[in-house]
Protein backbone atom coordinates (compact mmCIF):
# COMPACT_ATOMS: atom_id res chain seq x y z
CA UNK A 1 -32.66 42.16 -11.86
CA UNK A 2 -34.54 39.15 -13.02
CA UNK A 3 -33.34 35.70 -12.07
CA UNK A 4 -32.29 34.08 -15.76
CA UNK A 5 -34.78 31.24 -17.43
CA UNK A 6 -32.26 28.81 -16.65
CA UNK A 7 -28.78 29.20 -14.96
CA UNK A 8 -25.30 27.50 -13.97
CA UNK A 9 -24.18 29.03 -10.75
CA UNK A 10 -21.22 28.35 -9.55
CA UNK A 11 -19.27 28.99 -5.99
CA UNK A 12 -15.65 29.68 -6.32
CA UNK A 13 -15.70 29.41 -2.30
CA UNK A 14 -16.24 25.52 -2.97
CA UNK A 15 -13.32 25.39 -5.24
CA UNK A 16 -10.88 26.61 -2.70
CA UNK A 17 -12.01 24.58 -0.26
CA UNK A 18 -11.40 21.34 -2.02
CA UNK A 19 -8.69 22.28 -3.68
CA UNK A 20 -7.08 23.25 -0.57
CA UNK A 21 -8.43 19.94 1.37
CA UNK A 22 -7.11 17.99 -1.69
CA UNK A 23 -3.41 19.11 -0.88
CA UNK A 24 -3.56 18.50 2.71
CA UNK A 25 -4.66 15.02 1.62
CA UNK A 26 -2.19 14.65 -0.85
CA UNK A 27 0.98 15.98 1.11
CA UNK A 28 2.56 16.89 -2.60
CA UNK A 29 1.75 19.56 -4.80
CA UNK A 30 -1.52 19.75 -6.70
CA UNK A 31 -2.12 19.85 -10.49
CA UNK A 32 -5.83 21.06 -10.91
CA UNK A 33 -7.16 20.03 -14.44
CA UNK A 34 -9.46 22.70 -15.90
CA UNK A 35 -9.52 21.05 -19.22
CA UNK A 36 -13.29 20.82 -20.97
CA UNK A 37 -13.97 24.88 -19.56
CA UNK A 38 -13.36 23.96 -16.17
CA UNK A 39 -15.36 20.42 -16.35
CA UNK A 40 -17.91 22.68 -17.43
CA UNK A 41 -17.37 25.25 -14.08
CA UNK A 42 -15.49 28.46 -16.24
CA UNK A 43 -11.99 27.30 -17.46
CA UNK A 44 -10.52 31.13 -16.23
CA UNK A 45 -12.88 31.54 -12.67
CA UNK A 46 -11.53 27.72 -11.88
CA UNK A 47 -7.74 28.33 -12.12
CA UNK A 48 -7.97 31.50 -10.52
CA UNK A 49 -9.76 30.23 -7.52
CA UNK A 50 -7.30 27.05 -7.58
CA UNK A 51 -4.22 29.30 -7.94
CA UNK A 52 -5.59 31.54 -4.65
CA UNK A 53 -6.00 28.03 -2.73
CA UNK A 54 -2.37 27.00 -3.34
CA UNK A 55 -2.81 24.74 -6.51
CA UNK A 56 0.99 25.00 -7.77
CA UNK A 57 0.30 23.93 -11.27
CA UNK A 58 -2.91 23.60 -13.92
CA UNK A 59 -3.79 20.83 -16.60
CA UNK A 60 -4.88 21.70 -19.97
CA UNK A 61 -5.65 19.13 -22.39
CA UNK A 62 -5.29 20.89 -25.60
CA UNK A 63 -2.54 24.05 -26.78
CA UNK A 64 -4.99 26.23 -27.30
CA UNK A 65 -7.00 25.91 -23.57
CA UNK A 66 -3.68 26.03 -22.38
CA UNK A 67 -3.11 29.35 -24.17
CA UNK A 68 -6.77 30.64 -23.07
CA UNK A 69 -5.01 30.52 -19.58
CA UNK A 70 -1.91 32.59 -20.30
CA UNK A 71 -4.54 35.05 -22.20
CA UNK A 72 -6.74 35.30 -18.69
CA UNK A 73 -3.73 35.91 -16.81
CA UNK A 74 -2.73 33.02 -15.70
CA UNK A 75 1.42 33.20 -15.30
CA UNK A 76 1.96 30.24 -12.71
CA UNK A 77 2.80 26.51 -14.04
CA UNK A 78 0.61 24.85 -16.57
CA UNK A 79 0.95 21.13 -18.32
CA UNK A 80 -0.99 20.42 -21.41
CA UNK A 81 -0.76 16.94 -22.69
CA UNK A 82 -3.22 16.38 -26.50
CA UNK A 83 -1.66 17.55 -29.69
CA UNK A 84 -1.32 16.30 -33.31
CA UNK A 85 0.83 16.91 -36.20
CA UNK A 86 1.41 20.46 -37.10
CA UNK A 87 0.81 22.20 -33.77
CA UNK A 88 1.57 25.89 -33.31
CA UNK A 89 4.85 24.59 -30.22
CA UNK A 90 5.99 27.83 -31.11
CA UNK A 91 3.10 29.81 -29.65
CA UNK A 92 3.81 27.43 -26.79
CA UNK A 93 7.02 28.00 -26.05
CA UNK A 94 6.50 31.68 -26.48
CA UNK A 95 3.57 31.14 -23.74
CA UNK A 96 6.14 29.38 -21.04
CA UNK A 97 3.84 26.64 -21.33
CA UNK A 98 5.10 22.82 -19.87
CA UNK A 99 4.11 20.34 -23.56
CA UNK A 100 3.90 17.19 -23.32
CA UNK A 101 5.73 14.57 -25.74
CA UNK A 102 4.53 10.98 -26.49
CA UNK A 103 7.03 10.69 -29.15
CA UNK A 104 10.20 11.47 -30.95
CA UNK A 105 8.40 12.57 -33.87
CA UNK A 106 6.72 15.40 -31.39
CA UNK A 107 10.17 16.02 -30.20
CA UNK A 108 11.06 16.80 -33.37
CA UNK A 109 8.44 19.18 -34.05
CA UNK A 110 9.31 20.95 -30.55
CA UNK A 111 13.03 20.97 -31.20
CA UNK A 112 12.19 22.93 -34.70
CA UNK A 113 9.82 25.27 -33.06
CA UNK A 114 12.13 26.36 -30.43
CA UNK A 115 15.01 26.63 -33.34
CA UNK A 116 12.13 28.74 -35.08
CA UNK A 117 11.72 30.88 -31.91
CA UNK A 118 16.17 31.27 -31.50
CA UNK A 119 15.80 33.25 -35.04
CA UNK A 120 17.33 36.81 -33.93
CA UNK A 121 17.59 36.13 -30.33
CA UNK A 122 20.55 38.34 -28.90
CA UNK A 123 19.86 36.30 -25.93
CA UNK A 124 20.77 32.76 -26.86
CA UNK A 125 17.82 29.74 -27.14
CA UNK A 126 14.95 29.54 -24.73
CA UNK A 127 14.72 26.26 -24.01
CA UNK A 128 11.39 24.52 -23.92
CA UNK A 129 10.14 22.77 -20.95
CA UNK A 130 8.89 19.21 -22.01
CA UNK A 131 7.22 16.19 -19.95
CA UNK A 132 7.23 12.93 -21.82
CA UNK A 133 4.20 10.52 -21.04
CA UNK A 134 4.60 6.91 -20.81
CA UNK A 135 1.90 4.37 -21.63
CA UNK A 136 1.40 2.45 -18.46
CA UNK A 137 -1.70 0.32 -19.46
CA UNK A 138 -4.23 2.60 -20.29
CA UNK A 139 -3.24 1.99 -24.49
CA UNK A 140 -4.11 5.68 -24.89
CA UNK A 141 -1.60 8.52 -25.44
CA UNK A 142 1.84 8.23 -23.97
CA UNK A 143 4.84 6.37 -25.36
CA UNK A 144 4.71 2.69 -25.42
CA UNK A 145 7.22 0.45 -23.12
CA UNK A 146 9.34 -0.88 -26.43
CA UNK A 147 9.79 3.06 -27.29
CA UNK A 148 10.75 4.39 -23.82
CA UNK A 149 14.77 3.91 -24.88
CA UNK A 150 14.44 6.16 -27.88
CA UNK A 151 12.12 8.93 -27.09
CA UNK A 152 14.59 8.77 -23.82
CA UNK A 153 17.59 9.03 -25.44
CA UNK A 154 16.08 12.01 -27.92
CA UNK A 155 15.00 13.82 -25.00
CA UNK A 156 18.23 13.52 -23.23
CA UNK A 157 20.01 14.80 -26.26
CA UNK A 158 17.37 17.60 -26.56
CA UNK A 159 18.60 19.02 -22.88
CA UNK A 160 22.26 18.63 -23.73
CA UNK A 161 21.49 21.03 -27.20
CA UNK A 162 19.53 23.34 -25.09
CA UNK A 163 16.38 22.96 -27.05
CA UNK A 164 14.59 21.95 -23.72
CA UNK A 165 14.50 20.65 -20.00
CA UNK A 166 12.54 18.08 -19.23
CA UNK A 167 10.84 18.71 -16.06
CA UNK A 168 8.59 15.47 -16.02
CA UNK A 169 7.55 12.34 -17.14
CA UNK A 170 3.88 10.88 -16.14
CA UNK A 171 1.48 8.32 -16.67
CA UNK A 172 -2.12 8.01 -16.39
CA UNK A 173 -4.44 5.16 -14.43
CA UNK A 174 -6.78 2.97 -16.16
CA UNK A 175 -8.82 1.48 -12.61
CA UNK A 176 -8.05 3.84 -10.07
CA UNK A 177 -11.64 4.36 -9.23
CA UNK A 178 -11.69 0.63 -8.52
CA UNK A 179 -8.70 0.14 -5.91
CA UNK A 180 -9.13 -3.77 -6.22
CA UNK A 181 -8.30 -3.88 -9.51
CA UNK A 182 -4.83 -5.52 -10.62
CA UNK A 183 -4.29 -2.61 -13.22
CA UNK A 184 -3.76 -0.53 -10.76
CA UNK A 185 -0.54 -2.49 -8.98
CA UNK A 186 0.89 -3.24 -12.76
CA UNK A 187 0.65 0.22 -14.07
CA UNK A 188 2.29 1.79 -10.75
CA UNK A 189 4.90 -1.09 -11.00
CA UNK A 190 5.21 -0.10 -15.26
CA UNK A 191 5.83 3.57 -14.24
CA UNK A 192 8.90 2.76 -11.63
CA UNK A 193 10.41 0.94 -14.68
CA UNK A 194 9.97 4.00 -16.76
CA UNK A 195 11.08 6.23 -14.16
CA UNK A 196 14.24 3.95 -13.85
CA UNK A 197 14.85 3.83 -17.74
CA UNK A 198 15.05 7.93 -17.95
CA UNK A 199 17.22 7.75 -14.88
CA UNK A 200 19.20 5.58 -16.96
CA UNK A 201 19.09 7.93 -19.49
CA UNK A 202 20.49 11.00 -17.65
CA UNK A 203 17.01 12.62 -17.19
CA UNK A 204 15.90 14.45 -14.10
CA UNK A 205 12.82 15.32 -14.39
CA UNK A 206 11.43 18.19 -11.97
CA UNK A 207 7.92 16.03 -10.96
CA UNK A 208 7.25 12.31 -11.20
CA UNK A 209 3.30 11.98 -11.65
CA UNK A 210 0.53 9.25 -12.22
CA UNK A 211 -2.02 9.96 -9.73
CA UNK A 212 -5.43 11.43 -11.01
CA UNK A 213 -8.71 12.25 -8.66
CA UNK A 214 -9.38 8.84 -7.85
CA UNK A 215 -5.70 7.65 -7.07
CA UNK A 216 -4.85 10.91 -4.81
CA UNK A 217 -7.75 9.67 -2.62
CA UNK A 218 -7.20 5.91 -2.87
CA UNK A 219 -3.37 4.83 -3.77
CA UNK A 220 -1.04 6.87 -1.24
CA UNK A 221 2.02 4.94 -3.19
CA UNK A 222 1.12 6.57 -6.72
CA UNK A 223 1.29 10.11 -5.17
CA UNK A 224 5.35 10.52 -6.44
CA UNK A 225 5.68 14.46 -6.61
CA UNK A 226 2.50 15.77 -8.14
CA UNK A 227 -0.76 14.88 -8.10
CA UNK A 228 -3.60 15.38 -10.84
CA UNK A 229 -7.19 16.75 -9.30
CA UNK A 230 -9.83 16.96 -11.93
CA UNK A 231 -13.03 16.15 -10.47
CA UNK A 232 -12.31 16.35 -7.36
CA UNK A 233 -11.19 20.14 -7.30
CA UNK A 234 -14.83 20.53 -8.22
CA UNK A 235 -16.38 18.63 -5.41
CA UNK A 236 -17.58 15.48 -7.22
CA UNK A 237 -16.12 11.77 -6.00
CA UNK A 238 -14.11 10.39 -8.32
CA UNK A 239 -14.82 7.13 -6.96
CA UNK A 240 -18.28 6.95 -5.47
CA UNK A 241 -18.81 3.68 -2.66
CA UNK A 242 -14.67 3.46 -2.56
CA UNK A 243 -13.46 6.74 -0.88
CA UNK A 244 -14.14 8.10 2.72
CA UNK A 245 -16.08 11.49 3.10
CA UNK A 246 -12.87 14.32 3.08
CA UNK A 247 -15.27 16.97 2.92
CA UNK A 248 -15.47 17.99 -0.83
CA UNK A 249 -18.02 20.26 -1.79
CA UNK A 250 -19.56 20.14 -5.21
CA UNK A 251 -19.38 23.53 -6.80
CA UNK A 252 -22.02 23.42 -9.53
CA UNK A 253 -25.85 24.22 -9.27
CA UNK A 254 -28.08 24.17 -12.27
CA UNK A 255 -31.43 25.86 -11.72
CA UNK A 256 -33.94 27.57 -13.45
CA UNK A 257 -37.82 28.96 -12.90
CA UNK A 258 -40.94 27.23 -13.99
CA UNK A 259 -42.40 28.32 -16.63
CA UNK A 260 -45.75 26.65 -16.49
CA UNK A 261 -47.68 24.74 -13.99
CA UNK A 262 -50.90 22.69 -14.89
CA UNK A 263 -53.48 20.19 -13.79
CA UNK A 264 -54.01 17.04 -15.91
CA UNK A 265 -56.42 14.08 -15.59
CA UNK A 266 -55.89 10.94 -14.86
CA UNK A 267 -55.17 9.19 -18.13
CA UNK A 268 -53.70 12.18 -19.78
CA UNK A 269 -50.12 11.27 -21.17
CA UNK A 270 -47.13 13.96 -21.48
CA UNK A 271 -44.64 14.47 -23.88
CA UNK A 272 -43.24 12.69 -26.66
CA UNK A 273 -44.16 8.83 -27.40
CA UNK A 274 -46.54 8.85 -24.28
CA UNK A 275 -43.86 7.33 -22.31
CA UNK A 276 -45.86 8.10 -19.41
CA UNK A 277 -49.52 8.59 -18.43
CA UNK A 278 -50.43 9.40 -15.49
CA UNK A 279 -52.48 7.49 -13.10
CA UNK A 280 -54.47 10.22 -11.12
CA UNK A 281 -55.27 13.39 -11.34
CA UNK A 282 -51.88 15.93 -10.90
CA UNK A 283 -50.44 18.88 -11.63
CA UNK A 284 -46.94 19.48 -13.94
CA UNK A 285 -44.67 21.83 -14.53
CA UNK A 286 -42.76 23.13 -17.42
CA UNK A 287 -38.94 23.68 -16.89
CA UNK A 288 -37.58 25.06 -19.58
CA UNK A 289 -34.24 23.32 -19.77
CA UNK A 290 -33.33 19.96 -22.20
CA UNK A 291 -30.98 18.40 -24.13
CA UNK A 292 -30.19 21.40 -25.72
CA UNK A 293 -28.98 22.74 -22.52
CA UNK A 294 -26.77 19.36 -21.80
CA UNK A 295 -29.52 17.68 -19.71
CA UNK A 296 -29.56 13.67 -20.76
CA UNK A 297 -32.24 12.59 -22.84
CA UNK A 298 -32.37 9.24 -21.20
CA UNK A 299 -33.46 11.09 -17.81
CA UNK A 300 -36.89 10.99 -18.54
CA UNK A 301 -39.02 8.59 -16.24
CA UNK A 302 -35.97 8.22 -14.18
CA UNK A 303 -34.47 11.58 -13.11
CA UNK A 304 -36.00 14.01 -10.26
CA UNK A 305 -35.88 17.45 -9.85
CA UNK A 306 -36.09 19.72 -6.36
CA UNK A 307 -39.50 22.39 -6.43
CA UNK A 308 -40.76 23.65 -3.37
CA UNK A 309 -38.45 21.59 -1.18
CA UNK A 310 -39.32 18.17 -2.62
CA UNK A 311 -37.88 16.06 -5.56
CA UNK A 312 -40.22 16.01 -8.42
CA UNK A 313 -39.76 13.51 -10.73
CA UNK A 314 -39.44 13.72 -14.91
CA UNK A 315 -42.21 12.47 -16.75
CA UNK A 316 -42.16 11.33 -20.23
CA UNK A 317 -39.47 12.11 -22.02
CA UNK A 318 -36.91 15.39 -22.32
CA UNK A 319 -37.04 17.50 -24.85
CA UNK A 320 -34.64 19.71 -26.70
CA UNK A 321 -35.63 22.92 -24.86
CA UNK A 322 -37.91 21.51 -21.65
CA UNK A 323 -38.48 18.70 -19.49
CA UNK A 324 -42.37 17.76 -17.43
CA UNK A 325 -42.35 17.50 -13.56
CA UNK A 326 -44.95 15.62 -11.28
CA UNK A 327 -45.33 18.67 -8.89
CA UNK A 328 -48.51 16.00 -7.00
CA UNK A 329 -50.98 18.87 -6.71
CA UNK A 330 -48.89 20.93 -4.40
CA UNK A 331 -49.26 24.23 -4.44
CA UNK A 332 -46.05 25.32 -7.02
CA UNK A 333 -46.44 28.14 -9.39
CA UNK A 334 -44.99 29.10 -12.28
CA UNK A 335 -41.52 31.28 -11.49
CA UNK A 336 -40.88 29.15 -8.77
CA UNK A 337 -37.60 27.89 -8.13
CA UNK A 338 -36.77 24.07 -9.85
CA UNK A 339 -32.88 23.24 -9.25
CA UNK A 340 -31.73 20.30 -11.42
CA UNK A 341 -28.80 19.34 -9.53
CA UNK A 342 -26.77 20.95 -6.68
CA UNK A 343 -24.40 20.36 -3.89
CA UNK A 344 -27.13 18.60 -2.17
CA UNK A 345 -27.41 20.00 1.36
CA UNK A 346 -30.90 20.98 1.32
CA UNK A 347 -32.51 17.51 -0.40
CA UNK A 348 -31.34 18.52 -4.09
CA UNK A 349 -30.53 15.92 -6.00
CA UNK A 350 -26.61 15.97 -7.11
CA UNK A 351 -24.59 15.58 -10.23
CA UNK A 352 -24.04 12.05 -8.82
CA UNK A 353 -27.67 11.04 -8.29
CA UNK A 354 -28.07 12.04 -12.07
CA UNK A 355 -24.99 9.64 -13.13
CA UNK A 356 -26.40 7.01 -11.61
CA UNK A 357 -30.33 7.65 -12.83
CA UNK A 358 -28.44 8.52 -16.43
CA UNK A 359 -26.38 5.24 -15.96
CA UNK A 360 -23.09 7.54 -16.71
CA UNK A 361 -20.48 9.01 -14.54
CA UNK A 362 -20.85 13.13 -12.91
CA UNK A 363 -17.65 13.94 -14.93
CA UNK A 364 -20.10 13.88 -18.56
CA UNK A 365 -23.27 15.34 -15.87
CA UNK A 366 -21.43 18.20 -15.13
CA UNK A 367 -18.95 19.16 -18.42
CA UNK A 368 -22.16 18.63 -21.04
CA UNK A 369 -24.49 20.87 -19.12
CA UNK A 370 -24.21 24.21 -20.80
CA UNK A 371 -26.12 25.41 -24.31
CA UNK A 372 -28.62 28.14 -23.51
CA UNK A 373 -27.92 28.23 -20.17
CA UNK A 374 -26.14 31.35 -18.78
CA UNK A 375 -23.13 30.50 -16.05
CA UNK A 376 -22.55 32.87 -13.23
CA UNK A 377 -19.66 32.42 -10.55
CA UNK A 378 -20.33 33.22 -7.04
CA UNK A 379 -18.24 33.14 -4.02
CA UNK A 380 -20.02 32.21 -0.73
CA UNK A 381 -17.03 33.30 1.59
CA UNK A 382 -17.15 36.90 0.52
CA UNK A 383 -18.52 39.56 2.80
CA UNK A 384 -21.78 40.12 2.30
């Protein structure tokens, strides 16, 4: 069969692994977030793989990748969190999915969905299951510290109707990926005070949460009973310089085949502007992979490439369906193996070296890549 022009692969072996190193680091359950398809990995290959390592609940952002779950067979716990008015709860209840409330005015709409759902039940209501999200300090979704009382005392009445349980109430970090930062200490200090006001309240919620990626590894005292893995369930550091070396394995490889190799002259300039001319005589080669396929347009002159076991570095600028390579005369032909990015054991560069050439962060590397290319899943631990 012929290799593909251009091609995500991705090892499901490397998602068990961290996932599974990830709770043994963590010492509480795992949340794995496989909002964004999987950060870009495959949204229904990621939560299986994370389910079969032990991951005890997933994160969705939206209803309807929540939903996508249920329809690929998902049936174990999952949390979505980003709604707006007029959201189908309904289809969310009748999912067994855990929603997430920022307000009284979403309680509302819940509380009418489930009354919706109670229409013709011999069986009595099926209550929803609810987390409410507090804003810590991120000013970003989640209820603000002067409505806590309220949207406290609505859910609490909620529970004693039957409408719902609430089985958590979370918070999200601003800084966790800088552990110096005094955010950090105020925002873990804000969320005790919440947690205390819905004790007040009569709630007792099932997990306490605020940890993401970076937190898990850094901030041992924002663990409470859940923790949130996003990045690093796909092998990426969430905090690059900060955290020690646990042994996460990026999943991800993006590689394709040249498609054209050929000598130019010293003086000859490539691609559009003429951002760069080259200085002797060398050989390129075509890949045929750009920003149509996710890959930065500000990586030209900066980012590198592995061909023939050496990184090859862009020149002049990427285009919409191809990017130029200095392949230095070697002897490289086209069909020949180029790998934009991978895990990085044999010289590669990784999704990390291209944040930092891109001046942006692996999570928007790895989750934009995509448009024309095809994804495949592999899994490296299975017999040969």
């Amino acid at each position: 069969m012929t290799r593909p022009r251009a091609e995500i692969v991705v090892d499901l072996a490397a998602i068990r692994h961290n996932v599974r190193t990830l709770r043994r680091t963590a010492g509480v359950p795992v949340m794995v977030v496989v909002k964004a398809d999987g950060y870009g990995h495959g949204m229904a290959q990621v939560a299986a793989a994370a389910r079969a390592a032990g991951a005890e609940w997933l994160g969705a952002a939206t209803l309807d990748e929540a939903l996508a779950l249920r329809a690929a067979g998902d049936t174990g716990r999952v949390l979505c969190w980003l709604t707006v008015p007029g959201e189908d709860y309904a289809a969310a209840l009748a999912a067994d999915l855990d929603v997430t409330a920022y307000s009284v005015a979403e309680l509302d709409e819940i509380a009418a969905a489930a009354s919706d759902s109670d229409s013709g039940s011999a069986t009595g209501p099926r209550p929803a299951r609810v987390q409410l999200k507090v804003d810590t300090g991120l000013s970003r979704g989640g209820a603000s510290e002067r409505d806590w009382e309220g949207l406290f005392a609505r859910a609490r009445a909620g529970e004693e109707a039957g409408r719902w349980r609430v089985t958590g109430v979370w918070s999200h970090l601003a800084c966790s990926d800088d552990p110096d930062h005094p955010a950090n200490d105020a925002q873990e200090a804000t969320f005790r005070r919440a947690l205390e006001a819905a004790e007040r309240a009569g709630l007792r919620p099932e997990v306490r949460h605020l940890a993401n990626s970076a937190a898990t590894l850094l901030r041992p005292s924002s663990r409470f009973d859940l923790v949130r893995c996003g990045i690093a369930s796909y092998g990426l550091d969430p905090a690059p310089g900060e955290t020690d070396d646990i042994g996460l394995v990026p999943a991800m490889t993006v590689r394709a085949r040249l498609a054209l190799v050929k000598a130019i002259a010293a003086g000859d300039a490539v691609s559009y502007g003429h951002t760069w001319t080259a200085d002797r005589p060398t050989t390129v080669g075509l890949v045929p992979a750009g920003y149509g396929e996710g890959v930065p347009r500000q990586a030209g002159n900066v980012a590198s490439v592995a061909v023939g076991g050496r990184r090859r570095p862009i020149r002049g600028r990427v285009c919409m369906d191809q990017v130029v390579v200095d392949l230095d005369g070697d002897p490289v032909e086209a069909g020949d193996e180029v790998v934009l990015f991978g895990p990085g054991r044999d010289g590669e560069p990784t999704a990390q070296d291209w944040a930092q050439w891109c001046d942006t962060i692996s999570y928007e590397i790895v989750t934009r890549i995509g448009g024309r290319l095809t994804r495949s899943h592999v899994d490296s631990e299975a017999p040969a």
